[in-house]
N, C-alpha and C. Protein backbone atom coordinates (compact mmCIF):
# COMPACT_ATOMS: atom_id res chain seq x y z
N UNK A 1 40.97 -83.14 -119.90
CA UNK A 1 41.75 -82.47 -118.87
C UNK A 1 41.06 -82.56 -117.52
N UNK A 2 40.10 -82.22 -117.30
CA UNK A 2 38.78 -82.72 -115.90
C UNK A 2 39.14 -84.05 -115.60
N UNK A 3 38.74 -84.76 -116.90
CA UNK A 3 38.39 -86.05 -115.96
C UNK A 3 39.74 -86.50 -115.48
N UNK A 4 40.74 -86.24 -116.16
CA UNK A 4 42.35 -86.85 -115.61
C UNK A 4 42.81 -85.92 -114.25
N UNK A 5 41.92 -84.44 -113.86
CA UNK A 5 42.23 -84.36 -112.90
C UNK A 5 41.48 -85.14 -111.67
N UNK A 6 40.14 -85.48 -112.21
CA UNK A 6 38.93 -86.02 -111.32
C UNK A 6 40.17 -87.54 -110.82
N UNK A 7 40.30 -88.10 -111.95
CA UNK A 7 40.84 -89.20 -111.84
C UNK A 7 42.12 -89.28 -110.92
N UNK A 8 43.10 -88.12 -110.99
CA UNK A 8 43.95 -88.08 -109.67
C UNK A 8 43.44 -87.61 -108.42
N UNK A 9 42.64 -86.84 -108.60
CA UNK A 9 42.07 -86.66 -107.09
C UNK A 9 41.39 -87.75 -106.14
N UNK A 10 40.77 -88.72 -107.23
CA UNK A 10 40.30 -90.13 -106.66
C UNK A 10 41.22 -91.13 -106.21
N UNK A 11 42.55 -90.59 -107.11
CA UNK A 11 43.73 -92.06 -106.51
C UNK A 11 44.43 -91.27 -105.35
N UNK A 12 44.21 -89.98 -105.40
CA UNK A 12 44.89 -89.23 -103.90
C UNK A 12 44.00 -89.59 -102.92
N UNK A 13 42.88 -89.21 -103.07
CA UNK A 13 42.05 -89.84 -101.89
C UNK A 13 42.17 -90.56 -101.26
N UNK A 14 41.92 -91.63 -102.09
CA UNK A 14 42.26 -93.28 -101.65
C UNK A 14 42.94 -93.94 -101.09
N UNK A 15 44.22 -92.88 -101.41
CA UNK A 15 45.81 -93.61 -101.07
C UNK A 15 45.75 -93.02 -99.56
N UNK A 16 46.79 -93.96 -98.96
CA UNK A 16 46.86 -94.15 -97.37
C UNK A 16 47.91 -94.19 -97.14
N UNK A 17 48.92 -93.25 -97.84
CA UNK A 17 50.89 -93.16 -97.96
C UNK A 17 50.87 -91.85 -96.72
N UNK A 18 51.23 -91.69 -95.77
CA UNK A 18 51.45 -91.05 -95.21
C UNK A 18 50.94 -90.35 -94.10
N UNK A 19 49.98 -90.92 -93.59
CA UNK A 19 49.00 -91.25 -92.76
C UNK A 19 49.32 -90.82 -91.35
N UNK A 20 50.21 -91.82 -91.22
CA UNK A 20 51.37 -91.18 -89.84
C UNK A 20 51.94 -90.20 -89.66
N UNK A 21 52.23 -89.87 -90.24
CA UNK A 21 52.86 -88.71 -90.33
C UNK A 21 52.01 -87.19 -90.59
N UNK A 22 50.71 -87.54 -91.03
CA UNK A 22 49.39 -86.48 -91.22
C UNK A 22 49.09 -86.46 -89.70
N UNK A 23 48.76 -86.97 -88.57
CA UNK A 23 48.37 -87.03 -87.07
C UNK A 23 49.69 -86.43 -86.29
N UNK A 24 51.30 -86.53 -86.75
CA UNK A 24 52.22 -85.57 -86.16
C UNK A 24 52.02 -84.33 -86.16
N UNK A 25 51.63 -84.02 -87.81
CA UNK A 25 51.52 -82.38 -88.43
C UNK A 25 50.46 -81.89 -87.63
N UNK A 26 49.37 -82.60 -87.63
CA UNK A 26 47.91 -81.74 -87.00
C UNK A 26 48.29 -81.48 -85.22
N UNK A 27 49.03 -82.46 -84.89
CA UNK A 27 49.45 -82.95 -83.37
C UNK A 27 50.41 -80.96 -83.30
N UNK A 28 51.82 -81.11 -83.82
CA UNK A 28 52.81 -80.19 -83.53
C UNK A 28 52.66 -79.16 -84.32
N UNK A 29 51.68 -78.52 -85.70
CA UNK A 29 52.11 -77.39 -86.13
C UNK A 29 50.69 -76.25 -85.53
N UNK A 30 49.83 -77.06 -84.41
CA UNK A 30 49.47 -75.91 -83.52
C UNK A 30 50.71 -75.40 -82.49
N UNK A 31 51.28 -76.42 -82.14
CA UNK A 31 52.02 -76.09 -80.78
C UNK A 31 53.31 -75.20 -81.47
N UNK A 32 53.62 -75.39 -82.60
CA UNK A 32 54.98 -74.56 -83.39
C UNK A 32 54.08 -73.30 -83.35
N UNK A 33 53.12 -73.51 -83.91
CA UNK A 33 52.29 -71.35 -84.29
C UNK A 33 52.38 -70.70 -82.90
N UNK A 34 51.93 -71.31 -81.95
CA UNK A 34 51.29 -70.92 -80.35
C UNK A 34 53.02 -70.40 -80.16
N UNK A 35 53.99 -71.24 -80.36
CA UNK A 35 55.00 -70.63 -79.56
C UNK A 35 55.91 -70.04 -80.33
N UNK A 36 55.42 -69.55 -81.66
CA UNK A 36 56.23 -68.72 -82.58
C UNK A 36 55.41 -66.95 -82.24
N UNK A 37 53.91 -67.14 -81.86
CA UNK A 37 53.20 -66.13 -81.51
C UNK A 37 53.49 -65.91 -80.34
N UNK A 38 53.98 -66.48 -79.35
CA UNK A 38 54.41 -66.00 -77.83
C UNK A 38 55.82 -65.77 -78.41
N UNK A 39 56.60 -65.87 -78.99
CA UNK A 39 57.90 -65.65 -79.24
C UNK A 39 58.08 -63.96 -80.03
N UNK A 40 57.14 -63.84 -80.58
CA UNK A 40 57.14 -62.91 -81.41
C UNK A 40 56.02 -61.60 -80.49
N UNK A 41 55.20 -61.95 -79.60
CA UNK A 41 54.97 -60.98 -78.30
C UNK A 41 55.78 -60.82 -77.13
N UNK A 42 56.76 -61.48 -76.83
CA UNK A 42 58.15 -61.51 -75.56
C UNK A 42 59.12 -61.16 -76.29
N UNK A 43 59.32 -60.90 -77.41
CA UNK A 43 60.58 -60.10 -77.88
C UNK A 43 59.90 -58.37 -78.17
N UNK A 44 58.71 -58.31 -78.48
CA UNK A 44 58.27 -56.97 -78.25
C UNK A 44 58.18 -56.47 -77.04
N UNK A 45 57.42 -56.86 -76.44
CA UNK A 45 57.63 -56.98 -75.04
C UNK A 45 58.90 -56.50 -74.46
N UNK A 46 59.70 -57.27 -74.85
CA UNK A 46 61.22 -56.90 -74.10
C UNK A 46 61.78 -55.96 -75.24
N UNK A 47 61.62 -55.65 -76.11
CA UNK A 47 61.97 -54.48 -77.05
C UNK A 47 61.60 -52.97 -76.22
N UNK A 48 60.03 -53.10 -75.70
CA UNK A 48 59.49 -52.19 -75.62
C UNK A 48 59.56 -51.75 -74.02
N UNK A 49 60.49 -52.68 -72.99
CA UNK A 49 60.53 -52.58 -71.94
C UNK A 49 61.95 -51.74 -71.86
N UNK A 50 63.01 -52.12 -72.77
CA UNK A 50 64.28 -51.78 -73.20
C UNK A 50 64.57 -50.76 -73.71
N UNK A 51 63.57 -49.62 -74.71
CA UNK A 51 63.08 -48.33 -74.53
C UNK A 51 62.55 -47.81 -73.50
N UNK A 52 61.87 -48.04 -72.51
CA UNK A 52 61.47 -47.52 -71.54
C UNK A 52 62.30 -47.41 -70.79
N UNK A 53 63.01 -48.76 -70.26
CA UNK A 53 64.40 -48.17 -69.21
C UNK A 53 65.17 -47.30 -69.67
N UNK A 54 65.60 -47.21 -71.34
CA UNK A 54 66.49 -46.47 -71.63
C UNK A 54 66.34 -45.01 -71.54
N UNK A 55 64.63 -44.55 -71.95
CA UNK A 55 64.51 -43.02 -71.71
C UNK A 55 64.23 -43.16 -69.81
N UNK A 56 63.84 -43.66 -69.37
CA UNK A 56 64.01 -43.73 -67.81
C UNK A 56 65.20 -43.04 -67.36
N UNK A 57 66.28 -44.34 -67.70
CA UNK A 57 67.67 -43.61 -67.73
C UNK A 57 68.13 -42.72 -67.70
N UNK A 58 68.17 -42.23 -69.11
CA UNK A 58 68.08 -40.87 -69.41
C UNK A 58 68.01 -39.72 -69.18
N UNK A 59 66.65 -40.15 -68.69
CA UNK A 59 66.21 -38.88 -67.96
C UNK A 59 66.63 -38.61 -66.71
N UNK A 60 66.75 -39.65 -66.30
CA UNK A 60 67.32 -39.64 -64.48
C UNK A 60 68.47 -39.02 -64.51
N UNK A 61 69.51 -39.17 -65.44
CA UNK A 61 70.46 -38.96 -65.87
C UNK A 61 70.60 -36.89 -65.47
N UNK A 62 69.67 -36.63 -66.22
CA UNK A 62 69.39 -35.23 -66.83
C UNK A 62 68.72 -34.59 -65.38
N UNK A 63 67.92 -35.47 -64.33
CA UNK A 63 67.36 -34.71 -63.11
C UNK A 63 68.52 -34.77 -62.27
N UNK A 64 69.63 -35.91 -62.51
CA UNK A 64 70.28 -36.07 -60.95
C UNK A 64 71.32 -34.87 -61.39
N UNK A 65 71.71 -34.42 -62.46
CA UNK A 65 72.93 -33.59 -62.68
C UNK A 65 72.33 -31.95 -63.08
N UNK A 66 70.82 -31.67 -62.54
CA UNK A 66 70.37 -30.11 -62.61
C UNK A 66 69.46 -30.57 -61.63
N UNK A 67 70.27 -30.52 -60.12
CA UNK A 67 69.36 -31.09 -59.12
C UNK A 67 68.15 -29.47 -59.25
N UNK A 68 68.98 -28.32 -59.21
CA UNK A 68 68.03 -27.12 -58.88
C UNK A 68 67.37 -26.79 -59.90
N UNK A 69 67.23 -27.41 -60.89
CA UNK A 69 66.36 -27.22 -62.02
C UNK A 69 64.85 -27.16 -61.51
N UNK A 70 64.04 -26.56 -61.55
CA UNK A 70 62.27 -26.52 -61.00
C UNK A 70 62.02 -27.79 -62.37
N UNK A 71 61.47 -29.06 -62.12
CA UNK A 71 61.21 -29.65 -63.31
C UNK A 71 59.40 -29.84 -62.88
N UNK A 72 58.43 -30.58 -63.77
CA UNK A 72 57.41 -30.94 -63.10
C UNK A 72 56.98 -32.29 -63.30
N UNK A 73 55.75 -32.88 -62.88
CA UNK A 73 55.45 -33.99 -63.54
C UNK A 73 55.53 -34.16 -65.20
N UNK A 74 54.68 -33.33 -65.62
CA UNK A 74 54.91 -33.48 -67.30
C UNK A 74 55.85 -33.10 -68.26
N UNK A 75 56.56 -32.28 -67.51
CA UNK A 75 58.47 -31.81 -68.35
C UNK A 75 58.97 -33.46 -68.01
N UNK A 76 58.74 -33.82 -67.17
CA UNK A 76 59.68 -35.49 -66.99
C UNK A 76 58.85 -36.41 -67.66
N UNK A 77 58.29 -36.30 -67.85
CA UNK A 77 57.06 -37.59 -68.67
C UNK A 77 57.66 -37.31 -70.00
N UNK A 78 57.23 -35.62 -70.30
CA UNK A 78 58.01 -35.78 -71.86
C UNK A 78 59.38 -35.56 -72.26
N UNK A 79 60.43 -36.11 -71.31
CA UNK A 79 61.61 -36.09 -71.69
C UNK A 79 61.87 -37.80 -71.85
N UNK A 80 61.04 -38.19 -71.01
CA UNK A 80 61.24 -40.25 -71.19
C UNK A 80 60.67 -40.35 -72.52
N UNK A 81 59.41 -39.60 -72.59
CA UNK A 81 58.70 -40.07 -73.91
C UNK A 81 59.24 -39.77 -75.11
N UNK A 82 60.14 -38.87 -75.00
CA UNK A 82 61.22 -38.53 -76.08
C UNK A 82 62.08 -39.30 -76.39
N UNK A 83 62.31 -39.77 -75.48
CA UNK A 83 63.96 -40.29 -75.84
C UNK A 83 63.44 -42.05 -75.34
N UNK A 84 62.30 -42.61 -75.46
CA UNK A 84 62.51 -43.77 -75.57
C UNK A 84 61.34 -43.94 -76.88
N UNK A 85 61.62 -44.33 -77.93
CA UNK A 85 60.87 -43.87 -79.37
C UNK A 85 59.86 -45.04 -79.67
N UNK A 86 59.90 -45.83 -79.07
CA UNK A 86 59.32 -47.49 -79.68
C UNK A 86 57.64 -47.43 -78.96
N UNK A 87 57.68 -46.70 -77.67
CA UNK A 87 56.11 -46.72 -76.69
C UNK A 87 55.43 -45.96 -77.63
N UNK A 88 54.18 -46.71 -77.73
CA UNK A 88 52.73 -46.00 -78.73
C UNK A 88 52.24 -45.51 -77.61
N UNK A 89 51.67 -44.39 -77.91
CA UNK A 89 51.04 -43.21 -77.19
C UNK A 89 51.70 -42.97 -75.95
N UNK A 90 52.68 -42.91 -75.97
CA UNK A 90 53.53 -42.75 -74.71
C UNK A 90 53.02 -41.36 -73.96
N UNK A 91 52.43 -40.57 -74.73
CA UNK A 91 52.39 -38.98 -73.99
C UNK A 91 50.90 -39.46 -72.76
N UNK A 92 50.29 -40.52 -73.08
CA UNK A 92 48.90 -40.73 -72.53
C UNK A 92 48.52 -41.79 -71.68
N UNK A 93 49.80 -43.00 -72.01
CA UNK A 93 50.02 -43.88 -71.08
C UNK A 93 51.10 -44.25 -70.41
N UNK A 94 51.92 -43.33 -70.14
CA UNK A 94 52.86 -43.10 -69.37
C UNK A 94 52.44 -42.25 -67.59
N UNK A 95 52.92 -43.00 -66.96
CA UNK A 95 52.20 -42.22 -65.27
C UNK A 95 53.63 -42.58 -64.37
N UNK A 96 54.24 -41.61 -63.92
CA UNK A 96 55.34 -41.72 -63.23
C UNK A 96 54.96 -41.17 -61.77
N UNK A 97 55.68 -41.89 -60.86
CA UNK A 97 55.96 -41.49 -59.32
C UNK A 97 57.11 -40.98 -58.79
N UNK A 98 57.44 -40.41 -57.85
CA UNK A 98 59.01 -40.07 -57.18
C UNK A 98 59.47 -39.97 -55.75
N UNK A 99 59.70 -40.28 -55.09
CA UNK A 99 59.38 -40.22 -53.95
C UNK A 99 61.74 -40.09 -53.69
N UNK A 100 61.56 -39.81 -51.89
CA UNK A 100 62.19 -39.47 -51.67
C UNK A 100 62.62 -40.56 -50.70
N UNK A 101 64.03 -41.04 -50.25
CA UNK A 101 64.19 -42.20 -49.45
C UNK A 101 65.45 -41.98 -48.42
N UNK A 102 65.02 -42.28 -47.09
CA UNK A 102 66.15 -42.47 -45.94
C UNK A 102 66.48 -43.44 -46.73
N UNK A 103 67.93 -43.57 -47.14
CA UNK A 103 69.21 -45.00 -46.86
C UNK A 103 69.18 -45.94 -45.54
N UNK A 104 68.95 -44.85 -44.21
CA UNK A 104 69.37 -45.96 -43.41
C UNK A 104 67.93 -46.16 -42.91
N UNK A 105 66.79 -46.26 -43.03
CA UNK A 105 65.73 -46.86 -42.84
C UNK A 105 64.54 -46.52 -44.54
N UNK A 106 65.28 -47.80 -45.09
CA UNK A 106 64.75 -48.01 -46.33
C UNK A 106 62.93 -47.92 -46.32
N UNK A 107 62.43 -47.59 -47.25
CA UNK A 107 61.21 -47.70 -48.10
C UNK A 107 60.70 -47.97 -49.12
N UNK A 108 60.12 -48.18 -49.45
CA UNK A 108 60.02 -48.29 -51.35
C UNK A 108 59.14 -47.93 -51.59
N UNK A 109 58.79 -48.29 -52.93
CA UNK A 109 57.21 -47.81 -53.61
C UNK A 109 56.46 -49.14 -52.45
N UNK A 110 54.93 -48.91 -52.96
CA UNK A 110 53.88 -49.81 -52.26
C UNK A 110 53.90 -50.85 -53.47
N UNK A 111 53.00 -51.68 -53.32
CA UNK A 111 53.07 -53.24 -53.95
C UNK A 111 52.91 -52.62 -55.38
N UNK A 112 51.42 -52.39 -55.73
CA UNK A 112 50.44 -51.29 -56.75
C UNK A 112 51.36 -50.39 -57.67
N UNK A 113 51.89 -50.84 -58.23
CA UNK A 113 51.98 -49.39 -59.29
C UNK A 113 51.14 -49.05 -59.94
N UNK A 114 51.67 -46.90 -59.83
CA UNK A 114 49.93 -46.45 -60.12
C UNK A 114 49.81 -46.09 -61.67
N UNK A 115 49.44 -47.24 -62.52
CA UNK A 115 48.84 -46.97 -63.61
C UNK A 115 48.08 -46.25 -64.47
N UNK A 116 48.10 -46.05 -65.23
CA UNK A 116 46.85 -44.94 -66.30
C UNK A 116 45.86 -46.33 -66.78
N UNK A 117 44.68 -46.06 -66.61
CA UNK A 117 43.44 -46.68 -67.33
C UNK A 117 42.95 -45.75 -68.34
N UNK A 118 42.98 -45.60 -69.43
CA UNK A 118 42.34 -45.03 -70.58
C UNK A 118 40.66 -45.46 -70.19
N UNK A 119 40.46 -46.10 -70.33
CA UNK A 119 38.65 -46.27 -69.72
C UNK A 119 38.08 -45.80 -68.50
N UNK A 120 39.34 -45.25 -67.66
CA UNK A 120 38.21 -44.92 -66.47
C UNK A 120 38.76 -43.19 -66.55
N UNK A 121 38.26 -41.97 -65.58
CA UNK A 121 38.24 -40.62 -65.80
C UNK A 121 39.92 -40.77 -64.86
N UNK A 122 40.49 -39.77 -65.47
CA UNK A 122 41.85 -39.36 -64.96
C UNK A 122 42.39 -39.54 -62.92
N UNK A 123 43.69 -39.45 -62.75
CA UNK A 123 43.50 -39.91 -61.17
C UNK A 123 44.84 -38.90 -61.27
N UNK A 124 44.71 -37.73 -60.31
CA UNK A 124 45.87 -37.02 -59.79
C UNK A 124 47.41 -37.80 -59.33
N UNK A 125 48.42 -36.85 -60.01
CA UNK A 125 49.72 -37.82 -59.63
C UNK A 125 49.79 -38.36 -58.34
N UNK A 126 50.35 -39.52 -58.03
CA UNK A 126 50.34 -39.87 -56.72
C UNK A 126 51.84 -40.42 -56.39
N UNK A 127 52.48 -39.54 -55.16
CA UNK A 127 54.17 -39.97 -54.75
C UNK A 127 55.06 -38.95 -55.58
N UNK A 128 54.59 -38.13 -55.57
CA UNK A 128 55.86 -36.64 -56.34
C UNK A 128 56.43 -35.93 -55.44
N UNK A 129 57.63 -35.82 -55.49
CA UNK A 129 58.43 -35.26 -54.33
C UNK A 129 59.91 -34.93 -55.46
N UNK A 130 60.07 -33.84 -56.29
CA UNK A 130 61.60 -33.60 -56.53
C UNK A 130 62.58 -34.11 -55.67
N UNK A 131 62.75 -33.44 -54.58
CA UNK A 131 64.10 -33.52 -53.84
C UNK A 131 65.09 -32.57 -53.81
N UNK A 132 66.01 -32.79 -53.07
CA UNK A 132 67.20 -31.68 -53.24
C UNK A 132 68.34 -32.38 -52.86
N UNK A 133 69.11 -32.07 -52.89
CA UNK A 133 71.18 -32.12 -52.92
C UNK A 133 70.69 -33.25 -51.80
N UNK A 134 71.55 -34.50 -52.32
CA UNK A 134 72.12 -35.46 -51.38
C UNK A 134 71.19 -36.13 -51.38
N UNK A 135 70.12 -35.93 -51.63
CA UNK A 135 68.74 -37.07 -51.10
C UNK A 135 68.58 -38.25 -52.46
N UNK A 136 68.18 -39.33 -51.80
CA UNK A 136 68.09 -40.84 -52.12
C UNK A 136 66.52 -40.32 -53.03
N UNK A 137 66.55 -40.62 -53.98
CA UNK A 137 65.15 -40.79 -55.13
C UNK A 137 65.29 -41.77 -55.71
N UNK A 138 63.95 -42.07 -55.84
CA UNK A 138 63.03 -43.63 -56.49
C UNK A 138 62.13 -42.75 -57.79
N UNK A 139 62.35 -43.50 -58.50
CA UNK A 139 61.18 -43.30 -59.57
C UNK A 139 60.91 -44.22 -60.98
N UNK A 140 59.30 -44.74 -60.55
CA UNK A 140 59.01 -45.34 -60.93
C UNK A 140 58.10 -44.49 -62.46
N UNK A 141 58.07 -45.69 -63.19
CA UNK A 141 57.60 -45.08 -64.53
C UNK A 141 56.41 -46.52 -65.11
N UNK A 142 55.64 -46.65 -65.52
CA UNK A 142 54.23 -47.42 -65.84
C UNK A 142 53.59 -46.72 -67.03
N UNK A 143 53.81 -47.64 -67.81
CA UNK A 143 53.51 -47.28 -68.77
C UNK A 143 52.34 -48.58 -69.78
N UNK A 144 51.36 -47.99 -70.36
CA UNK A 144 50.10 -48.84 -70.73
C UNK A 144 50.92 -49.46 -72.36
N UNK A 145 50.52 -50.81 -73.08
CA UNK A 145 50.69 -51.07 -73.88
C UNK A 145 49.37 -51.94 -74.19
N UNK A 146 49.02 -51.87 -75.73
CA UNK A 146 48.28 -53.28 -76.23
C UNK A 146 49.56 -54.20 -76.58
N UNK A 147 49.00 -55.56 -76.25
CA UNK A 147 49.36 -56.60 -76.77
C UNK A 147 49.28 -57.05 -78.18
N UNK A 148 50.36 -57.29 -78.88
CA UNK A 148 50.12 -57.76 -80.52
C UNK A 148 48.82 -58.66 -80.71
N UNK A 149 49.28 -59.95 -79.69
CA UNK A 149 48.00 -60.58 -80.28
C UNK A 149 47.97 -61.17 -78.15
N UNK A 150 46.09 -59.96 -78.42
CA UNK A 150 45.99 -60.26 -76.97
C UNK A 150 45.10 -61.55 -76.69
N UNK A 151 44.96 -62.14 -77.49
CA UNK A 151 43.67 -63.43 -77.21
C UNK A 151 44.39 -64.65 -77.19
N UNK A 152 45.92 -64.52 -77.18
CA UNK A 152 46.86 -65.75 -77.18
C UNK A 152 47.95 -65.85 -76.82
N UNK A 153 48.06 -67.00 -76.12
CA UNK A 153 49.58 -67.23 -75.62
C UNK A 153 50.24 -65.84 -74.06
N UNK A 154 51.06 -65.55 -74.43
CA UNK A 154 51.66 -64.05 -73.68
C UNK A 154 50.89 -63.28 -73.61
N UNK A 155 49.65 -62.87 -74.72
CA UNK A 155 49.25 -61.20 -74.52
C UNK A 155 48.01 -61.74 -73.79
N UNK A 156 47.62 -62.99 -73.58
CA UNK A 156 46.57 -63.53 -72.74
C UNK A 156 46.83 -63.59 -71.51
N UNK A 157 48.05 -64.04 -71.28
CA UNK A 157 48.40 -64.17 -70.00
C UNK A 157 48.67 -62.97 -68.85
N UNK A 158 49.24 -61.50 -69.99
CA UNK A 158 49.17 -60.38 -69.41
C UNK A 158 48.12 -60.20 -68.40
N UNK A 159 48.12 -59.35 -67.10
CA UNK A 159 47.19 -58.77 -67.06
C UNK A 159 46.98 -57.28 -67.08
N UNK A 160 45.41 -57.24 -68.08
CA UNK A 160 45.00 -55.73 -68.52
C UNK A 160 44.11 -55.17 -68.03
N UNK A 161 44.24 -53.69 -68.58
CA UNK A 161 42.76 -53.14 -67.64
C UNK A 161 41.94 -53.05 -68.34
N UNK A 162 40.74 -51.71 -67.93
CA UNK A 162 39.73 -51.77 -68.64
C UNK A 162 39.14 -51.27 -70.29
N UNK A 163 40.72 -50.82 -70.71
CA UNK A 163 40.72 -50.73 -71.84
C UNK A 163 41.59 -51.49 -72.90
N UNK A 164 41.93 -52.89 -72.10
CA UNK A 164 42.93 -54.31 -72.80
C UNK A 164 44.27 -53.49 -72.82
N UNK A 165 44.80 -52.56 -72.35
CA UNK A 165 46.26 -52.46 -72.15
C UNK A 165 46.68 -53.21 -70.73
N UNK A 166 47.87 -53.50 -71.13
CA UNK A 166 48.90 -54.41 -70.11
C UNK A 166 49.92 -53.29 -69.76
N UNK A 167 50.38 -53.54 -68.52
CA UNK A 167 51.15 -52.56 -67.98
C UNK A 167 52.92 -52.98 -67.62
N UNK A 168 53.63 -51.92 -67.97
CA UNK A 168 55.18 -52.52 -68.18
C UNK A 168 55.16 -51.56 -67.13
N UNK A 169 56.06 -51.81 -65.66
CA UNK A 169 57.02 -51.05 -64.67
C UNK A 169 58.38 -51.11 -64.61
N UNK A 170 58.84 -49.73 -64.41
CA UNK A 170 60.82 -49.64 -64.53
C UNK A 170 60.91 -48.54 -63.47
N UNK A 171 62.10 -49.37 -62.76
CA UNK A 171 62.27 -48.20 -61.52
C UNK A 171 63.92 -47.92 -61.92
N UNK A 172 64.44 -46.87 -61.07
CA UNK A 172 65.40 -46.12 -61.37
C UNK A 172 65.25 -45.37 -59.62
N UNK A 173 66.81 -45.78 -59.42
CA UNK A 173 66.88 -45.12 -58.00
C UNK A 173 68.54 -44.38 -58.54
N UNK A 174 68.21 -42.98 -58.02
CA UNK A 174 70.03 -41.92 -57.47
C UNK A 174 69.71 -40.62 -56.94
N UNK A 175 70.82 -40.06 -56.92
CA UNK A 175 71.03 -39.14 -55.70
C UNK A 175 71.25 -38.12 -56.68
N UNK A 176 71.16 -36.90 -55.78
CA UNK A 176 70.57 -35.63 -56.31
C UNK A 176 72.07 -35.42 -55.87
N UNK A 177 72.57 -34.31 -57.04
CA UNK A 177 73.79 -34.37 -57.22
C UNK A 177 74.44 -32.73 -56.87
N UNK A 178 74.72 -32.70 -55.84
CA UNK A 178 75.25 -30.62 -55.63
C UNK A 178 75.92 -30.25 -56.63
N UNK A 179 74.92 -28.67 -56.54
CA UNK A 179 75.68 -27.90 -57.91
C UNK A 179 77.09 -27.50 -57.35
């Protein structure tokens, strides 16, 4: 039983049937993995961006129609983080802004959205402004993620901070709505 396997393993060896076709496989089934692993981090990715707008939404939804509601930074953090279910640790890497906007001499956020770094010590909210009846609001939401696989393809290309999370931004602009 050995030696008849010894003995096929020596005529497999030997043989030179398919040769060509061994230099395609080594050639294309890196480049098939590489872009089945970026395929399979850009659909999370966009899974996990698609929860975020949606509790964004949401919530905007819920501030523009109880304009006189007293809400604060962290009653609004954990109403997105509620209702968009897919963000890991959403209560800790979630950092929202709000600011208030003339229509007829526009503004926006600055370039920077202001992120959470888990590695460096905490940074006071920055751009909070509720608002009241009639006024134009912006609010932006940044939120930290790891990458599935960060040493390749997409989650390489991200850029992260100092604790390898990559950062997703969703803005949401409306008007504060009279009771």
């Amino acid at each position: 039983m050995i030696h008849a396997a010894i003995k096929a393993w020596r005529r497999f060896r030997g043989g030179e049937d398919g040769s060509a076709l061994l230099m395609e496989f080594v050639i294309m089934v890196p480049l098939l993995f590489a872009a089945l692993i970026m395929s399979v981090e850009m659909s999370f990715y966009a899974m996990r961006h698609m929860y975020l707008d949606r509790g964004l939404d949401m919530t905007v939804r819920y501030i523009r129609l109880n304009t006189n509601t007293p809400m604060t930074h962290p009653q609004i953090k954990d109403m997105i983080c509620e209702t968009s279910g897919f963000i890991k640790d959403c209560d800790t890497t979630l950092r929202l802004e709000m600011i208030n906007v003339d229509p007829r001499n526009f503004a926006s956020f600055g370039q920077s959205s202001d992120c959470v770094d888990t590695s460096e010590d905490p940074k006071p909210v920055r751009g909070w402004n509720l608002g009241v009846e009639h006024q134009l609001m912006l609010l932006r939401a940044c939120v930290g993620f790891e990458p599935l696989f960060p040493t390749t393809g997409l989650g390489y290309a991200l850029r992260k901070d100092g604790a390898g999370r990559a950062s997703m931004v969703s803005t949401a602009a409306f008007v504060q709505e009279p009771n």
